[in-house]
C-alpha atoms as a PDB file:
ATOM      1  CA  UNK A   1     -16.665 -54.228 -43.701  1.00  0.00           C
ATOM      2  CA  UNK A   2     -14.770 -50.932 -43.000  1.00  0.00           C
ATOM      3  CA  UNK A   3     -11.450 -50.873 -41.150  1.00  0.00           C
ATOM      4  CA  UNK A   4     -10.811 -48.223 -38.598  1.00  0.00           C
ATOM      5  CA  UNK A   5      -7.367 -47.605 -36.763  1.00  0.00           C
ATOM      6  CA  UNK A   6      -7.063 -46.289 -33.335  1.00  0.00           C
ATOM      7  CA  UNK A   7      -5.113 -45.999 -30.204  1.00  0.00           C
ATOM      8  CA  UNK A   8      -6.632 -47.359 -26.874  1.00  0.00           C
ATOM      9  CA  UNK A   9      -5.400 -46.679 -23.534  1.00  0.00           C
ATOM     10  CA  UNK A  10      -3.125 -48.970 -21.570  1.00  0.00           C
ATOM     11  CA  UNK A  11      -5.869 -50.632 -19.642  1.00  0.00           C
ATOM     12  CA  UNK A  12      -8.304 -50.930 -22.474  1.00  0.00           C
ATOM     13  CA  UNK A  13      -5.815 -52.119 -24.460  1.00  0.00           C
ATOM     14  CA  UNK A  14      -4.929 -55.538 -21.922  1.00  0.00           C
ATOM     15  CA  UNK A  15      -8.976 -55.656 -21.827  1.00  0.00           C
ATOM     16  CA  UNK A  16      -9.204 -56.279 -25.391  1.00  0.00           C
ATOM     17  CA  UNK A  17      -5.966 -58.616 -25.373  1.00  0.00           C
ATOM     18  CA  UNK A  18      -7.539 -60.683 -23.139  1.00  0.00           C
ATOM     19  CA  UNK A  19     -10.600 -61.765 -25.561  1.00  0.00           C
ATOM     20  CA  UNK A  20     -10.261 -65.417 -24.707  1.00  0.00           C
ATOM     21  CA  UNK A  21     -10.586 -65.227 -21.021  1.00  0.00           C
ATOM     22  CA  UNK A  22     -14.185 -64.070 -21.916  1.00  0.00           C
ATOM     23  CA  UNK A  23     -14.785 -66.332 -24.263  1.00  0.00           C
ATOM     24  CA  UNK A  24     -14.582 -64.411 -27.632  1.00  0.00           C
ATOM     25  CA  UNK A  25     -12.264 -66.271 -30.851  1.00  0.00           C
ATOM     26  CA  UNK A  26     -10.770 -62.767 -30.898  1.00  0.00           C
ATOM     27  CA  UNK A  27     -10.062 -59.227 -30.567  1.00  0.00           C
ATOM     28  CA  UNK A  28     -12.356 -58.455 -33.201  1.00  0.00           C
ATOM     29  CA  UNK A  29     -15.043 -60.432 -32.024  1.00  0.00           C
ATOM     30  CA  UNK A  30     -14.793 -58.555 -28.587  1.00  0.00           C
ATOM     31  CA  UNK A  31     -14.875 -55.016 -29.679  1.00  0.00           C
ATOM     32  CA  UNK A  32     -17.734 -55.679 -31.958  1.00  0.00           C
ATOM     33  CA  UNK A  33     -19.520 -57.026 -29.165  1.00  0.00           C
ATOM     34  CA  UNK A  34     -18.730 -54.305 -27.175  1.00  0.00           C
ATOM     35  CA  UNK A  35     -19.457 -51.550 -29.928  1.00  0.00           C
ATOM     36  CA  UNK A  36     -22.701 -53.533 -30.441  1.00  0.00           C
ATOM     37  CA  UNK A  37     -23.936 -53.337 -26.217  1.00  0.00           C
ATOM     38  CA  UNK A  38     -22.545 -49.653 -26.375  1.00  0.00           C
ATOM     39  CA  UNK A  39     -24.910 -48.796 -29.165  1.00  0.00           C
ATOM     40  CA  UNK A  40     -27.768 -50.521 -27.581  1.00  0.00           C
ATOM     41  CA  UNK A  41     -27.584 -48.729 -24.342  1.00  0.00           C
ATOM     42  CA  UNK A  42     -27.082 -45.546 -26.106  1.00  0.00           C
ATOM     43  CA  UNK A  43     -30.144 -45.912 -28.058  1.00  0.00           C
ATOM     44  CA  UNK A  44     -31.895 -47.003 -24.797  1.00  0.00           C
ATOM     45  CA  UNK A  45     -31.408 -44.253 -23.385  1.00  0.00           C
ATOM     46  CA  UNK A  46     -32.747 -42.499 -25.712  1.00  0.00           C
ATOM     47  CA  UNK A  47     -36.284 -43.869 -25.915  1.00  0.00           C
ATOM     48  CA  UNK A  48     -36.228 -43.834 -22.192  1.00  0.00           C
ATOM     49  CA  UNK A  49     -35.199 -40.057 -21.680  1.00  0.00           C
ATOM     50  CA  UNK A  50     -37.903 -39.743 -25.211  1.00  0.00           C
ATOM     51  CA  UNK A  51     -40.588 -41.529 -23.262  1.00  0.00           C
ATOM     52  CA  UNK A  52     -39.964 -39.044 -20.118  1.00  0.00           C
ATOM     53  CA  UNK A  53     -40.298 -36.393 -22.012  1.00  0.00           C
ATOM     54  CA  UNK A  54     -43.974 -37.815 -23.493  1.00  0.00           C
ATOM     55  CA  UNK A  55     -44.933 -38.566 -20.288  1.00  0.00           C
ATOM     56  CA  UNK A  56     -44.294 -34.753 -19.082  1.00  0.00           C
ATOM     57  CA  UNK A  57     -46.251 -33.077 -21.937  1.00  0.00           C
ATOM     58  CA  UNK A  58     -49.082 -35.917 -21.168  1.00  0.00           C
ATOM     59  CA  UNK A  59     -49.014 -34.707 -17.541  1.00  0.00           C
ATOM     60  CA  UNK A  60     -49.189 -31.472 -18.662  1.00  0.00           C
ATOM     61  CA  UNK A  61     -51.751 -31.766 -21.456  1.00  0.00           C
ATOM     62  CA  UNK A  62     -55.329 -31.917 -20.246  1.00  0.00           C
ATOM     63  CA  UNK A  63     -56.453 -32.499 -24.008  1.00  0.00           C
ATOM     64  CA  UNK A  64     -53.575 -34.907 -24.731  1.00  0.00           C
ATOM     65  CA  UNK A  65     -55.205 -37.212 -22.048  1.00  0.00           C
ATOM     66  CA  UNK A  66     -59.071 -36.784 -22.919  1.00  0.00           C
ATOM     67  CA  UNK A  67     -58.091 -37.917 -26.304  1.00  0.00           C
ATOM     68  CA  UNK A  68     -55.897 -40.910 -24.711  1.00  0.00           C
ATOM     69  CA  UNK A  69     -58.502 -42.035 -22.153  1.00  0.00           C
ATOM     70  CA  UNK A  70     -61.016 -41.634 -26.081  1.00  0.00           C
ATOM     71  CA  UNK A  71     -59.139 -44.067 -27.651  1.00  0.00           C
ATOM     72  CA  UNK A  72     -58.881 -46.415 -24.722  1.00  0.00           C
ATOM     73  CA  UNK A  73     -62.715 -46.142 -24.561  1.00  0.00           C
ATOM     74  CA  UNK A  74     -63.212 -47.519 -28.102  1.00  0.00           C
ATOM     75  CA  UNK A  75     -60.307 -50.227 -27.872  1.00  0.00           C
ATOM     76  CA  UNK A  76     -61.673 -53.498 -29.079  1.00  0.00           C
ATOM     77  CA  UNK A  77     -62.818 -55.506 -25.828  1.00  0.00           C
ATOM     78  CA  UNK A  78     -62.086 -58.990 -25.411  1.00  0.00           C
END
């Protein structure tokens, strides 16, 4: 495990001093939990503003959506 060192602001800094009143064993635990929520939303963001984008050029895309509404057709039926 790597070791970074950084300044936080004032206010971040009592967050993160605080650990136990939400329940972590320590600072540590609370900033990788943090880093860890920060990185998911990040990359959530991504697929979603990814999956905007498909949806545009599928809007836009006569041929894109014959070949969708193709594959649907031979999709194994129940």
């Amino acid at each position: 495990m790597k070791e970074y060192t950084f300044k936080l602001d004032d206010s971040i800094s009592q967050f993160v001093e605080q650990f136990q009143d939400y329940g972590f064993q320590d600072s540590r635990a609370l900033v990788m939990t943090a880093m860890q929520r920060l990185r998911s939303a990040l990359e959530s963001a991504k697929l979603q503003e990814s999956a905007a984008l498909y949806a545009e050029l599928y809007e836009e895309e006569p041929d894109l959506q014959a070949l969708a509404e193709a594959g649907l057709e031979e999709w194994p039926k129940e």
